[in-house]
N, C-alpha and C. Protein backbone atom coordinates (compact mmCIF):
# COMPACT_ATOMS: atom_id res chain seq x y z
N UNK A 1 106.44 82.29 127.45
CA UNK A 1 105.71 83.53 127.54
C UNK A 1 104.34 83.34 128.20
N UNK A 2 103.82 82.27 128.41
CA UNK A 2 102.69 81.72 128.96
C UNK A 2 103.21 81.93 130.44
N UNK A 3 102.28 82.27 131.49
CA UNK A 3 102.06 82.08 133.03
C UNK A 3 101.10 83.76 133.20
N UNK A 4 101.52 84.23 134.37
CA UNK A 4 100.88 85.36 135.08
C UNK A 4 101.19 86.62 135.20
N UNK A 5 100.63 87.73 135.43
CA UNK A 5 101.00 89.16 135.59
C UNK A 5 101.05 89.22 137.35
N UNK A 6 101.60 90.11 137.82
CA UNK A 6 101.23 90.31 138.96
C UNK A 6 100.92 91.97 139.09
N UNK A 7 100.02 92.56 139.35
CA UNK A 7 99.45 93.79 139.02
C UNK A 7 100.34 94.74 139.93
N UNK A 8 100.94 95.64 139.63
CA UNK A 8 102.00 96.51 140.37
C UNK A 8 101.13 98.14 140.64
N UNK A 9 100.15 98.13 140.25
CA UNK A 9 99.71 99.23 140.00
C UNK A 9 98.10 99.51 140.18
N UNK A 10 97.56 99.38 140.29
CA UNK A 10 96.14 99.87 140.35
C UNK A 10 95.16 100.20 139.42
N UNK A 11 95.34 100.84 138.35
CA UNK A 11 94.58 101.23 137.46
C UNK A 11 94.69 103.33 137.83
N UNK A 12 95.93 103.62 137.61
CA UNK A 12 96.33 104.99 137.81
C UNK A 12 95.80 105.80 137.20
N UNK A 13 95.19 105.06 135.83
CA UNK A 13 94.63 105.85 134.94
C UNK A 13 93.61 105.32 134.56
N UNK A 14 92.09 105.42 134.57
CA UNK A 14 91.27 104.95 133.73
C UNK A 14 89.83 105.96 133.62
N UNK A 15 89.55 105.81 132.54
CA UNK A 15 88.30 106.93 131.96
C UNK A 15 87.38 105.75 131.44
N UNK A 16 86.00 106.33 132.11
CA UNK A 16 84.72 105.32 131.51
C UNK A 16 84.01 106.52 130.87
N UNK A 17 83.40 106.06 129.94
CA UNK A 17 82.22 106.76 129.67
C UNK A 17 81.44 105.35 128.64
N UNK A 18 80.29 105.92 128.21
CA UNK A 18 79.36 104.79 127.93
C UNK A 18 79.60 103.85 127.32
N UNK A 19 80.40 104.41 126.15
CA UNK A 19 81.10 103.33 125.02
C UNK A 19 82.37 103.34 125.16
N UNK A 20 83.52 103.61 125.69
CA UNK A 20 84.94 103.90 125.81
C UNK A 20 85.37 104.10 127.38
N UNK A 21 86.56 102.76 127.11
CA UNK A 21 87.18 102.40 128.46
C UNK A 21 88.76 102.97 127.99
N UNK A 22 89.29 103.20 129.23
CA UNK A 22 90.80 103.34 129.06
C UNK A 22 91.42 103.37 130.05
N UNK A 23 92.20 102.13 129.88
CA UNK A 23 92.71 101.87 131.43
C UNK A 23 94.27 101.82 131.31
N UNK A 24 95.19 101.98 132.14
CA UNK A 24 96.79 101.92 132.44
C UNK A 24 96.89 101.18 133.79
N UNK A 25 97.70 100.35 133.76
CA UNK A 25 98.02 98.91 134.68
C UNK A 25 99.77 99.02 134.31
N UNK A 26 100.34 98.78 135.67
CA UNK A 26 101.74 98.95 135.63
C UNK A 26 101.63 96.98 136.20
N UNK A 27 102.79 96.44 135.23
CA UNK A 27 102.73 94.36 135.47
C UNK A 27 104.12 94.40 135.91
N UNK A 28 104.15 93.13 136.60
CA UNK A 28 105.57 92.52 136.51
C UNK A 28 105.09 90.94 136.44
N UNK A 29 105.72 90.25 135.76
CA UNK A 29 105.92 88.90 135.24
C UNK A 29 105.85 87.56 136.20
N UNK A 30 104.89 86.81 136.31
CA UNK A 30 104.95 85.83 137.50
C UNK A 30 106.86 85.68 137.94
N UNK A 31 107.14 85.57 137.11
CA UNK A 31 108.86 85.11 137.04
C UNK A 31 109.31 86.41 137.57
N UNK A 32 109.17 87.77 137.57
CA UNK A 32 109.85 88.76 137.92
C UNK A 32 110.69 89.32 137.19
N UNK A 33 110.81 88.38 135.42
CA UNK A 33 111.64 88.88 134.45
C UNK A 33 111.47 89.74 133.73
N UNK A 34 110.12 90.21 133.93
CA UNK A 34 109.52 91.19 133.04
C UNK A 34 108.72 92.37 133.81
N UNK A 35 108.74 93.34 133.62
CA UNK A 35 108.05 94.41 134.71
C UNK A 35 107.76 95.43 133.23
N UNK A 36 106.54 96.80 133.53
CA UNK A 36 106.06 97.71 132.56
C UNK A 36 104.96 98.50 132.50
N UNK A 37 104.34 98.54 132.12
CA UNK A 37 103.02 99.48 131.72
C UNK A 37 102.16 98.99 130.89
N UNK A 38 100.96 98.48 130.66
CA UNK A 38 99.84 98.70 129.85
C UNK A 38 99.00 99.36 129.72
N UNK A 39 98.66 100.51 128.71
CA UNK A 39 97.90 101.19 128.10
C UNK A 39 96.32 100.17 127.35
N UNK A 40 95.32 100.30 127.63
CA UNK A 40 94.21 99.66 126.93
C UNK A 40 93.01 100.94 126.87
N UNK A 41 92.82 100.73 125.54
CA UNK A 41 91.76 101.92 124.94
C UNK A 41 90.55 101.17 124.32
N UNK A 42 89.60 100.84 124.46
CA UNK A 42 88.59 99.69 124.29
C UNK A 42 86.92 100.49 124.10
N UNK A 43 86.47 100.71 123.20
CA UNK A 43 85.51 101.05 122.46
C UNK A 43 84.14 100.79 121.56
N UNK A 44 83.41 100.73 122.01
CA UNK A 44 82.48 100.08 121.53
C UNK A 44 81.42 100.90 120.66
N UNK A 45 80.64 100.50 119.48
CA UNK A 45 80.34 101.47 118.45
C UNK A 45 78.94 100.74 117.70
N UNK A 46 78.50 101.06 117.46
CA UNK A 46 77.26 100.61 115.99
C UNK A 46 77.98 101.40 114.55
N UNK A 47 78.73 102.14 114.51
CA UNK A 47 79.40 102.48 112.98
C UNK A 47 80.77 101.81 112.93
N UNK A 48 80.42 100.69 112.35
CA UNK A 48 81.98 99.52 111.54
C UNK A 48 82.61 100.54 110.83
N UNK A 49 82.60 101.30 109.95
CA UNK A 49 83.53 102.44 109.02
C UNK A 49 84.13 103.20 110.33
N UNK A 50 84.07 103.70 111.08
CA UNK A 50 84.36 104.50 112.13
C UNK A 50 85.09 103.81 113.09
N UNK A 51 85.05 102.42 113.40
CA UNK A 51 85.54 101.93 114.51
C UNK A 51 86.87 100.98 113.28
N UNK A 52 87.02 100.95 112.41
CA UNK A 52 87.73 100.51 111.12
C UNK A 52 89.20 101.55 111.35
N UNK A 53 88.28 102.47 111.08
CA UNK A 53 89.20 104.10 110.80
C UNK A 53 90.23 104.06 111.95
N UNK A 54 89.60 103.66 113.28
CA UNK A 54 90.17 103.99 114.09
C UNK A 54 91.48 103.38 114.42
N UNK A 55 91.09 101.95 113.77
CA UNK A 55 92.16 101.26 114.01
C UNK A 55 92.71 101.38 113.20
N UNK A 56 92.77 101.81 111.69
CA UNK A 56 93.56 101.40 110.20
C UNK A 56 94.17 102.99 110.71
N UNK A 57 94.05 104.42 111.00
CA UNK A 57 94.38 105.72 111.20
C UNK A 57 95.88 105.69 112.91
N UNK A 58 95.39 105.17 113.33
CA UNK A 58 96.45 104.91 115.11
C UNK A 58 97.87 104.89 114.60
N UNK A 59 98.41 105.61 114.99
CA UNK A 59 100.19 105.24 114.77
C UNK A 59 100.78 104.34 115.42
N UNK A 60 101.10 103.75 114.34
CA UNK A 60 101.57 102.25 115.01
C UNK A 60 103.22 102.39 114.90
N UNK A 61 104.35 102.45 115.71
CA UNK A 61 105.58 102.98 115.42
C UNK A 61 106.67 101.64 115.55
N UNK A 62 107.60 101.92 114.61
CA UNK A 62 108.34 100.60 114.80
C UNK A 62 108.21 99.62 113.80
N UNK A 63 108.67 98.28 113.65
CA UNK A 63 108.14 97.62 112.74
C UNK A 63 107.27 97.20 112.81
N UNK A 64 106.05 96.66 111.74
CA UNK A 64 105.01 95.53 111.41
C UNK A 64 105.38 94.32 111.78
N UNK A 65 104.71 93.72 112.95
CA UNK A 65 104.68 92.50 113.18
C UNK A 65 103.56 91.48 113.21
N UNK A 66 104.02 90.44 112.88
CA UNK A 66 102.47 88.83 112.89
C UNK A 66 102.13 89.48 114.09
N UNK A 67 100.71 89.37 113.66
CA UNK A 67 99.32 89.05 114.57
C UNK A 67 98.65 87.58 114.43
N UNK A 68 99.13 86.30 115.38
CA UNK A 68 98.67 85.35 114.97
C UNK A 68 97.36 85.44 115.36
N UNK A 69 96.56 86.15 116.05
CA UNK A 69 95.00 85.84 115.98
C UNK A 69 94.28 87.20 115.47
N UNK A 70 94.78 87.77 114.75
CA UNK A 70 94.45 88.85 113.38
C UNK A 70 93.23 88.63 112.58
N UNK A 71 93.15 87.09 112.25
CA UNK A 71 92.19 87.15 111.34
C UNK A 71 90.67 86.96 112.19
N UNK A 72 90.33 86.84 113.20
CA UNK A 72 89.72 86.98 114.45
C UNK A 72 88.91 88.44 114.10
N UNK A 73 89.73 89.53 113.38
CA UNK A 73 88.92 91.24 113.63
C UNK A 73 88.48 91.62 112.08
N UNK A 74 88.34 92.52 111.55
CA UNK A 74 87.59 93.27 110.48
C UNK A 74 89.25 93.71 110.03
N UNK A 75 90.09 94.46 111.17
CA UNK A 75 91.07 95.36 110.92
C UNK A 75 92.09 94.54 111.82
N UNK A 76 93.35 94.51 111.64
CA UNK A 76 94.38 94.54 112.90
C UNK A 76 95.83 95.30 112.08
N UNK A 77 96.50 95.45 113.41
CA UNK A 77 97.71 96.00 112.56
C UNK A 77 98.53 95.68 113.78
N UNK A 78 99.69 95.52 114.22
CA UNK A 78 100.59 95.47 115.32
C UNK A 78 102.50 95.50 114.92
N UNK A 79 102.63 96.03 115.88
CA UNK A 79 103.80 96.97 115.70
C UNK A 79 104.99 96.61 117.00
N UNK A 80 106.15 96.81 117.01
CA UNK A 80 106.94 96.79 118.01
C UNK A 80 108.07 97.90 117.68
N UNK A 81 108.87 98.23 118.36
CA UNK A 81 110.36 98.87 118.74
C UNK A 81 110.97 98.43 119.56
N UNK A 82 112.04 98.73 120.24
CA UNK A 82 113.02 98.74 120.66
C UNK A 82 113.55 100.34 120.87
N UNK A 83 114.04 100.73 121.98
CA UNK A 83 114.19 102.11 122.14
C UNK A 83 115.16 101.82 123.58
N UNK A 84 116.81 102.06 123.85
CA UNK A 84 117.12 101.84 125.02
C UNK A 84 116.92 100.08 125.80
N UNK A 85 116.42 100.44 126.37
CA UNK A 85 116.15 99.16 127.18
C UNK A 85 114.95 98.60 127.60
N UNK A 86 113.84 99.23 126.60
CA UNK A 86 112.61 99.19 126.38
C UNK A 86 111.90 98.65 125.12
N UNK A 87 111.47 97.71 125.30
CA UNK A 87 110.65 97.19 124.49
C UNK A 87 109.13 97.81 123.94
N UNK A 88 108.82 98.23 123.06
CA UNK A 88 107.09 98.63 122.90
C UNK A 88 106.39 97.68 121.93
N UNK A 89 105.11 97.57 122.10
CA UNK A 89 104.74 96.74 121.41
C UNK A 89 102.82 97.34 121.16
N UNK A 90 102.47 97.47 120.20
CA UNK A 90 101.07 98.33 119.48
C UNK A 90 100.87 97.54 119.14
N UNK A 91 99.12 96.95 119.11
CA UNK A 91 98.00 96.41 118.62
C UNK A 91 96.63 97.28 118.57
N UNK A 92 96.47 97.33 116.94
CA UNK A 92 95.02 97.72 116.51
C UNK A 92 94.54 96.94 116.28
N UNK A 93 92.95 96.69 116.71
CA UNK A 93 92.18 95.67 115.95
C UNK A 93 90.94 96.56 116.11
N UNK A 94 89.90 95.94 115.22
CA UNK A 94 88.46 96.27 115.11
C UNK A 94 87.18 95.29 114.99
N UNK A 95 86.26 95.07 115.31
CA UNK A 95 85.56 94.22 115.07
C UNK A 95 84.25 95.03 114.26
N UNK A 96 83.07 94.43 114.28
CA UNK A 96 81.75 94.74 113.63
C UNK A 96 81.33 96.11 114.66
N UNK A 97 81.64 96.08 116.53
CA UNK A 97 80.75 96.70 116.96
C UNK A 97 81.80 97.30 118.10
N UNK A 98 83.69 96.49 117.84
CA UNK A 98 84.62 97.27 119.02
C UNK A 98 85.78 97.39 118.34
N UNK A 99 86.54 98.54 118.82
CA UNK A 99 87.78 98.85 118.53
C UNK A 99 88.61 98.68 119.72
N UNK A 100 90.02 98.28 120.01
CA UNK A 100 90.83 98.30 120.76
C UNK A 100 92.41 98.74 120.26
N UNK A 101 92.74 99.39 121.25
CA UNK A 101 94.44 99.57 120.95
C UNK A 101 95.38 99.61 122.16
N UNK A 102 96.40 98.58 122.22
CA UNK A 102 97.43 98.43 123.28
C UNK A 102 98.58 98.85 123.26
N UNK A 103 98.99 99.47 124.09
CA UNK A 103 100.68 100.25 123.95
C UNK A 103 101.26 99.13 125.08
N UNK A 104 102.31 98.34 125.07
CA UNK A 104 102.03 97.49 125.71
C UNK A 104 103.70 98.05 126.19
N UNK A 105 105.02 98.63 127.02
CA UNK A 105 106.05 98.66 127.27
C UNK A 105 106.56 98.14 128.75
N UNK A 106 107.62 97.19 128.16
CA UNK A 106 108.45 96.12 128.89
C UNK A 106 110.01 95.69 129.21
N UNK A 107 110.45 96.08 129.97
CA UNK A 107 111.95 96.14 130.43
C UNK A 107 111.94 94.92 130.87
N UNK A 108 113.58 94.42 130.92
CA UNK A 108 114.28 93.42 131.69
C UNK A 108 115.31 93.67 132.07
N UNK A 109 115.91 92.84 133.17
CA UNK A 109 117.14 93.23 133.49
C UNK A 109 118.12 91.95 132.95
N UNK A 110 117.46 90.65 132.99
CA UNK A 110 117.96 89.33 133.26
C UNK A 110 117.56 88.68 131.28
N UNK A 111 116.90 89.49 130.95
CA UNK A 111 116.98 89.21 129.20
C UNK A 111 117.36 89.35 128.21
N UNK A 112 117.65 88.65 127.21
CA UNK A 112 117.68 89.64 125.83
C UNK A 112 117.30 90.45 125.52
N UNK A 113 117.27 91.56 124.99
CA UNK A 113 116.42 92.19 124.35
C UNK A 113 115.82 91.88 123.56
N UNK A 114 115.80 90.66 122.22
CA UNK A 114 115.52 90.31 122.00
C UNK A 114 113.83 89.29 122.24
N UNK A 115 114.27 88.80 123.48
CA UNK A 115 113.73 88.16 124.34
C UNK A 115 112.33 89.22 125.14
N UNK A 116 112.92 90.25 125.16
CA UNK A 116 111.83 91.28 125.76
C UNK A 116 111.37 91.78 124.33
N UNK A 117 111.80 91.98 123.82
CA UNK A 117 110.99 92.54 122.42
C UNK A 117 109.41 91.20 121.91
N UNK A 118 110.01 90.00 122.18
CA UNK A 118 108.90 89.26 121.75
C UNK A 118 107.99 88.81 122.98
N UNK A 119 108.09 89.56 123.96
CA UNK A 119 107.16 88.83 125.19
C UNK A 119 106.70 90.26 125.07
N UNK A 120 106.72 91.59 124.60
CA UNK A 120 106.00 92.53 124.59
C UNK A 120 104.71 92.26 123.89
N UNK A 121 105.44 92.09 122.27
CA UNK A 121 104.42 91.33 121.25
C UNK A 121 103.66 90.43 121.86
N UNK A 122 103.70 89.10 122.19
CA UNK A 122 103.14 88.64 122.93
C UNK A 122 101.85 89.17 123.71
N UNK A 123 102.60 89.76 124.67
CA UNK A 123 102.02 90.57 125.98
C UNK A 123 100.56 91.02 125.37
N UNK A 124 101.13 92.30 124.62
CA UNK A 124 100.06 93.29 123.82
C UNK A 124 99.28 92.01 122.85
N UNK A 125 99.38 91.46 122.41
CA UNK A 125 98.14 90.74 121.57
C UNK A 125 97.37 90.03 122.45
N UNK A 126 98.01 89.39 123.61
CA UNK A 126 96.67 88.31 124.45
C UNK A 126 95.81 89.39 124.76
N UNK A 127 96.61 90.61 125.46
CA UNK A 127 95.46 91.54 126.02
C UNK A 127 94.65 92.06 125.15
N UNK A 128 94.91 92.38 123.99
CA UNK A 128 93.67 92.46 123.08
C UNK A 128 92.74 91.65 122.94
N UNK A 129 93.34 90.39 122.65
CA UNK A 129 92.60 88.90 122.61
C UNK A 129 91.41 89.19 123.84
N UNK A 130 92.35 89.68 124.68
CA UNK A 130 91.34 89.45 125.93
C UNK A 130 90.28 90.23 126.13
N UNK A 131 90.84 91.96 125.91
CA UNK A 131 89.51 93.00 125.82
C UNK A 131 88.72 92.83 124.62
N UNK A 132 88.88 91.86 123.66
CA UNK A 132 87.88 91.74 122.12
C UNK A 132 87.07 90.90 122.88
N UNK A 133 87.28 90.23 124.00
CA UNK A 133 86.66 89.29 124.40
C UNK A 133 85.34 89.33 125.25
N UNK A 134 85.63 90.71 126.07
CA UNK A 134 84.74 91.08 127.41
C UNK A 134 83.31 91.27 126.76
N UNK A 135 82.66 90.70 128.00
CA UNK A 135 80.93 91.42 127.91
C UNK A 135 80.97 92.28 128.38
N UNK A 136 79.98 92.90 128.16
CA UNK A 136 79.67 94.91 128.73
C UNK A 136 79.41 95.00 130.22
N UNK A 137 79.14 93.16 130.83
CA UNK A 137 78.76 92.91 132.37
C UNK A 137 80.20 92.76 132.86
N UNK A 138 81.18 92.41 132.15
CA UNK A 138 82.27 92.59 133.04
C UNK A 138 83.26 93.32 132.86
């Protein structure tokens, strides 16, 4: 599940405003085995109860799944389905001063489903990992 995205898409969708980013990125898989959509909603706050809420309140659909770098936030919660030939995969987390949430959905042609169900999971937690990560300069 480790290597590269290759960006299929542009950023079709994204809204800035001072404290709140939200961006949509269509990937396909260095390998080409994986192609989809990412949703990222990324928020930044001085009220911890509020940016908590946001993440503990989000519908997370599907089952509860490990978040191995969970204990990293204040809040996390993450979620997957299966629907057709689509994989989804939801991550809430919160910190002291950001909230984030990923809708992360991923098809294959050449996989398990199985196999696409856990590279969604995957998928959706690094990118959290990754937007918990950003400075406000980049």
């Amino acid at each position: 599940m480790e290597g590269s995205w290759t960006l299929t898409r542009t950023e079709p969708t994204r809204e800035v405003t001072r404290s709140l980013v939200r961006c949509e990125f269509g990937f396909r898989s260095a390998d080409q085995a994986y192609w989809g959509t990412v949703v990222l909603d990324l928020s930044a706050g001085d009220d911890e109860a509020a940016l908590r809420k946001k993440a503990t309140d989000g519908p997370c659909y599907g089952e509860v799944v490990p978040n191995p770098s969970g204990a990293r936030y204040k809040v996390t919660r993450a979620c997957s389905q299966k629907i057709n030939d689509k994989a989804f995969a939801g991550v809430f987390v919160a910190s002291d001063e950001r909230y984030a949430h990923t809708l992360a959905e991923f098809s294959s042609s050449s996989r398990p489903p199985e196999q696409v169900v856990a590279y969604a999971n995957s998928s959706a937690q690094r990118i959290i990992d990754r937007a918990m990560a950003l400075k406000a300069s980049d």
